[in-house]
Protein backbone atom coordinates (compact mmCIF):
# COMPACT_ATOMS: atom_id res chain seq x y z
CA UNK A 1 70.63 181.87 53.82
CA UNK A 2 72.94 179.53 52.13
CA UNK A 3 76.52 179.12 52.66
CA UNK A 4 78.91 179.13 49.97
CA UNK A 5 81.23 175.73 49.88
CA UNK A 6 84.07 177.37 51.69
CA UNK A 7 82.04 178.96 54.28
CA UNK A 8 80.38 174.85 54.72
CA UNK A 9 83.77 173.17 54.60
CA UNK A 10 85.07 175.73 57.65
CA UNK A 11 81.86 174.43 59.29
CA UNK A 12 82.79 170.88 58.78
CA UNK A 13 86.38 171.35 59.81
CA UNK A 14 85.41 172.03 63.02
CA UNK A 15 83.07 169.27 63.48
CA UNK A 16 85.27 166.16 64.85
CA UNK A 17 83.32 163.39 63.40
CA UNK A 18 81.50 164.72 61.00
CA UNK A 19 80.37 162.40 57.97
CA UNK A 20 82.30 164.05 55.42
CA UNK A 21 85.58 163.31 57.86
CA UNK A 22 84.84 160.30 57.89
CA UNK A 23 84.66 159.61 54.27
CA UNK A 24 87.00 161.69 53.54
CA UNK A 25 89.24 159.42 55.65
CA UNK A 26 87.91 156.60 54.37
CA UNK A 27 88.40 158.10 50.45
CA UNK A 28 92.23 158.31 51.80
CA UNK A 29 92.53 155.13 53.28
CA UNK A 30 91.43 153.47 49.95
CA UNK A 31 93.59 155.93 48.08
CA UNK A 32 96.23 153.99 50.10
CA UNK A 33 95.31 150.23 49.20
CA UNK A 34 95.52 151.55 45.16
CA UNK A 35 98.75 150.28 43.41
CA UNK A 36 101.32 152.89 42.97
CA UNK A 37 100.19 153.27 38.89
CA UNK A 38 97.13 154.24 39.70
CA UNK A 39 98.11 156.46 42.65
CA UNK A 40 100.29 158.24 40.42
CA UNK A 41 97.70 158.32 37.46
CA UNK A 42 95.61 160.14 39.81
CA UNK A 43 98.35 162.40 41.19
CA UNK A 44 98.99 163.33 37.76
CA UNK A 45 95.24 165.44 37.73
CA UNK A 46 95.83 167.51 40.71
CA UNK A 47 97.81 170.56 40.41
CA UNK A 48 101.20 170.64 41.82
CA UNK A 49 100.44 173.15 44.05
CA UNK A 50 97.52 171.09 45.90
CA UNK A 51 99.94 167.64 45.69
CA UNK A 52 102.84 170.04 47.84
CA UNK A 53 99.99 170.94 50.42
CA UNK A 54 98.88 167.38 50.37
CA UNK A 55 102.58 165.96 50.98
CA UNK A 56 103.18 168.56 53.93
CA UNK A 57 99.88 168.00 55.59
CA UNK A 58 100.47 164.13 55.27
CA UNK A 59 104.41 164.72 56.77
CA UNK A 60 102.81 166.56 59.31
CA UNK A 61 100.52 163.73 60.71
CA UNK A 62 103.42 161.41 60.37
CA UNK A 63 105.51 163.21 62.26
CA UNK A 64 102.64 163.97 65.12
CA UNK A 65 101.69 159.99 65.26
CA UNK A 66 105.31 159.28 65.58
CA UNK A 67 105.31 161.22 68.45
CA UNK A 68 102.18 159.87 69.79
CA UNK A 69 103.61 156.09 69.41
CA UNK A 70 106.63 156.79 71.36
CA UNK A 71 104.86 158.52 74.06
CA UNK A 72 102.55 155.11 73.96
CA UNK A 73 105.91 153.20 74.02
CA UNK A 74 107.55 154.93 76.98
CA UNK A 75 104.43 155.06 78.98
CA UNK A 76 104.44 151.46 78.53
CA UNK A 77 108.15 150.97 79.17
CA UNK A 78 107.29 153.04 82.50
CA UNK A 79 104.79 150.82 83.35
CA UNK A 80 107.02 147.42 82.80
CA UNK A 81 109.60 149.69 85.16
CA UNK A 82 111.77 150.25 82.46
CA UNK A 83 113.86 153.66 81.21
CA UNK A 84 114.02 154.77 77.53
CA UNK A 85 117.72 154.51 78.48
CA UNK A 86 117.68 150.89 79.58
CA UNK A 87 116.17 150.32 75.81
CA UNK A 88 118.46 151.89 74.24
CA UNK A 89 121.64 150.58 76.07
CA UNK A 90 119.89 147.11 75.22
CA UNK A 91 119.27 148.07 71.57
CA UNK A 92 122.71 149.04 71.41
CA UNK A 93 124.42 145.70 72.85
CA UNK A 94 121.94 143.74 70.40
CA UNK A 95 123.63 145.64 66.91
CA UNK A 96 126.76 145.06 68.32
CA UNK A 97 126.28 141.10 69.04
């Protein structure tokens, strides 16, 4: 029995680390390094319906890694024996110097 290509791409989805994740990944993390013209040149091929999906699944791991680098940061504020508040009392003083 064979599985059709959405049937294999649920498979894959659940797989963590699977090798097409990974290049996948990869594909996106060259995707990145491209110059904006030739971003946009390839933007310009995918339907406007896939770019929207695309821009609110990328907003959506933006916002989650946000809120996984300020957990990082206030762990490690907690660890120095510092408050969030303490930082931003100081951040405040240093705009106003």
């Amino acid at each position: 029995m064979s599985l059709s290509t959405i049937e294999m791409a649920r498979v894959l989805e659940q797989l963590e680390e699977s090798p097409e994740k990974i290049m996948f990944g990869k594909l996106l993390a060259e995707l990145g390094s491209q110059s904006e013209e030739r971003v946009r040149s390839a933007a310009h091929q995918v339907p406007l319906k896939y770019l929207r999906e695309l821009v609110y699944q990328f907003n959506q791991v933006i916002d989650d890694r946000r809120a996984e680098r300020l957990e990082e940061l206030t762990q490690g504020l907690q660890q120095d024996g510092l408050s969030a508040d303490e930082l931003y009392q100081y951040m405040i003083q240093r705009k106003i110097r």
